[in-house]
Protein backbone atom coordinates (compact mmCIF):
# COMPACT_ATOMS: atom_id res chain seq x y z
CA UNK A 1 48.73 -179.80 63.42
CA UNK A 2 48.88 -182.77 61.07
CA UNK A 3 45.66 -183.25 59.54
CA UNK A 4 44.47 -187.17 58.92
CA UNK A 5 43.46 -187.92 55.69
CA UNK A 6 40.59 -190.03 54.55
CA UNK A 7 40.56 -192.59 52.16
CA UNK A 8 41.11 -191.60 48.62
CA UNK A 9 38.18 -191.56 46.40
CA UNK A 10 38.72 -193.28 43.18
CA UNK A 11 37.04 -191.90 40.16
CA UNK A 12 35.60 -192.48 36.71
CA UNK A 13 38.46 -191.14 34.86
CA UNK A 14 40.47 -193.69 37.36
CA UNK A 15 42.57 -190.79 39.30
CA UNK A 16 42.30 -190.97 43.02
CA UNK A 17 42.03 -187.75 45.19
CA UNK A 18 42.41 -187.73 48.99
CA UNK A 19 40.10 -185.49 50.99
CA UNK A 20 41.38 -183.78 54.66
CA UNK A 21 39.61 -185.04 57.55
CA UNK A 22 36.88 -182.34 58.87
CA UNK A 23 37.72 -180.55 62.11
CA UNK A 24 34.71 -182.46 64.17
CA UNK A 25 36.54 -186.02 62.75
CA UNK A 26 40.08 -184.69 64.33
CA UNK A 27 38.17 -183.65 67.26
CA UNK A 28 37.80 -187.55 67.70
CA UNK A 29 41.74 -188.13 68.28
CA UNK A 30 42.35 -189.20 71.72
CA UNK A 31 45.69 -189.61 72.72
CA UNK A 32 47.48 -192.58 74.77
CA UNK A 33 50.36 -191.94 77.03
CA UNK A 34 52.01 -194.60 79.55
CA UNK A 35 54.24 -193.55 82.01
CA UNK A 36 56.25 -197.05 81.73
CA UNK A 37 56.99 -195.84 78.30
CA UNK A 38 59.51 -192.98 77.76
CA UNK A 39 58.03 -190.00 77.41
CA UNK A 40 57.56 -188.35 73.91
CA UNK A 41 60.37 -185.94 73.11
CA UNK A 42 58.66 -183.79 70.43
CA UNK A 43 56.02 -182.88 69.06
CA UNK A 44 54.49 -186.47 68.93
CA UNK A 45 52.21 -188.35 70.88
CA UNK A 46 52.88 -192.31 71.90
CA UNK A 47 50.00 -193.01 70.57
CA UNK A 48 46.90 -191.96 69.06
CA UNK A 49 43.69 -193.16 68.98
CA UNK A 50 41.23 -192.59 66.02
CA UNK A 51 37.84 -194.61 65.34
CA UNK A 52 39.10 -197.43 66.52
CA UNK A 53 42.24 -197.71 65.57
CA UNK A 54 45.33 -197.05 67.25
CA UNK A 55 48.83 -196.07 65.99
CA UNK A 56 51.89 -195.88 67.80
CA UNK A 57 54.86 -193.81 67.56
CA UNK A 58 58.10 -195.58 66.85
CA UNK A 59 60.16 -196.59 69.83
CA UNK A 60 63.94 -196.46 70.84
CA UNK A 61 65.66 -198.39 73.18
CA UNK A 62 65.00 -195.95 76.17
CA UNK A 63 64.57 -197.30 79.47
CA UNK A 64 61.87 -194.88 80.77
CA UNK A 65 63.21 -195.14 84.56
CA UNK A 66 66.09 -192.89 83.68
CA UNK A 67 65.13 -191.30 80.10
CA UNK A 68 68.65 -193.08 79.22
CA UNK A 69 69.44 -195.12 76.17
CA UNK A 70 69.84 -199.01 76.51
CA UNK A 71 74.02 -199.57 75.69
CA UNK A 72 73.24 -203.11 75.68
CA UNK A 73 73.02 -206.17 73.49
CA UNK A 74 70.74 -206.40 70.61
CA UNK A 75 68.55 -208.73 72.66
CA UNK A 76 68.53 -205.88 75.50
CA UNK A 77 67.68 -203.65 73.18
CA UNK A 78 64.90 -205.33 71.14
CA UNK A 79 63.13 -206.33 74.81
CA UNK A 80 63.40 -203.15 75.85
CA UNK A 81 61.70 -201.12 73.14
CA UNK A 82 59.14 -204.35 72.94
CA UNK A 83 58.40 -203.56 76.53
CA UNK A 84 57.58 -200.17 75.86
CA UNK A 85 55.74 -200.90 73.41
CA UNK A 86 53.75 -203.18 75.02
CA UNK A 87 53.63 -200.23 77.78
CA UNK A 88 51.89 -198.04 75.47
CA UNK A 89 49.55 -201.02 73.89
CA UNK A 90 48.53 -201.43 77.65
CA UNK A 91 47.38 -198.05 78.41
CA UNK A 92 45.23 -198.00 75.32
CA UNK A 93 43.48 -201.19 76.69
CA UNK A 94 44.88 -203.44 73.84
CA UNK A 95 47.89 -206.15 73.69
CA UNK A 96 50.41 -207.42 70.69
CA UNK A 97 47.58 -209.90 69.35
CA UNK A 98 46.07 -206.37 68.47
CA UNK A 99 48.92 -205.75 65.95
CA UNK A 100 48.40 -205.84 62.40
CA UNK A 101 51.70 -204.67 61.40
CA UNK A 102 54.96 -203.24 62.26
CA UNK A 103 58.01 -201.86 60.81
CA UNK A 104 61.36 -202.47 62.47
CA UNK A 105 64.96 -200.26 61.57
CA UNK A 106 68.08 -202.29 62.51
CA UNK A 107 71.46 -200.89 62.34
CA UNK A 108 72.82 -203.94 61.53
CA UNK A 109 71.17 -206.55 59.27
CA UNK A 110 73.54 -209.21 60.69
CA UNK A 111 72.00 -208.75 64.24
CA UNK A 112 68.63 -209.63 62.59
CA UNK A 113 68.81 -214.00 63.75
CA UNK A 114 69.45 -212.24 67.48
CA UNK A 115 66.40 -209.44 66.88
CA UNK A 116 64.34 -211.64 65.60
CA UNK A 117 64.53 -214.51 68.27
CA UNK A 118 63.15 -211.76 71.10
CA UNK A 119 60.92 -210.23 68.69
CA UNK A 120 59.19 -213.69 67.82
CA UNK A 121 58.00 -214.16 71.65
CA UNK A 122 56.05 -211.13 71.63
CA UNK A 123 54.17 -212.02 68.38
């Protein structure tokens, strides 16, 4: 079980140390799951709720009708994993305006103009 950690306290001598959450604060994890998202394939949730914040698990382009990757174009690709995405945002009750950031992996840099035109209309 992967323990959260809290924010690291900064000291007088200027080191920081992080402290482990207690068991009662992981207690507080809730987990999101949408079934128009593929299903997690390890040990990994889709999404986890804490406080109130939410953090999603990284997405492939799976079409979660048949479990199968997307052999499509970039733009297939980058709607489809932006779908399930949105899919998971959903069933947590929250939308892409509740994004503060994201991290996307390309395989190919020069596909980025193609990416980034899809990505753009769901931001």
């Amino acid at each position: 079980m992967r323990i959260p950690l809290r924010r690291p306290e900064v000291y007088s001598d200027g080191g920081a140390r992080a402290s482990v959450a207690t068991a009662a604060e992981v207690e507080k994890k809730e987990v999101i799951a949408s079934s128009n998202a593929p299903k997690a394939v390890g040990p990994y949730s889709q999404a986890i709720r804490y406080g109130n914040l939410v953090f999603l698990s990284g997405q492939l382009p799976i079409d979660p009708k048949t479990g199968q990757p997307s052999k499509g174009t970039i733009e297939e690709q980058t709607k489809l994993v932006l779908e399930n995405l949105k899919a998971v945002l959903e069933a947590a009750g929250l939308n892409f305006s509740n994004v503060l950031v994201t991290t996307c992996f390309l395989k190919n840099l020069d596909d980025f103009p193609k990416f980034n035109t899809v990505y753009g209309t769901y931001f």
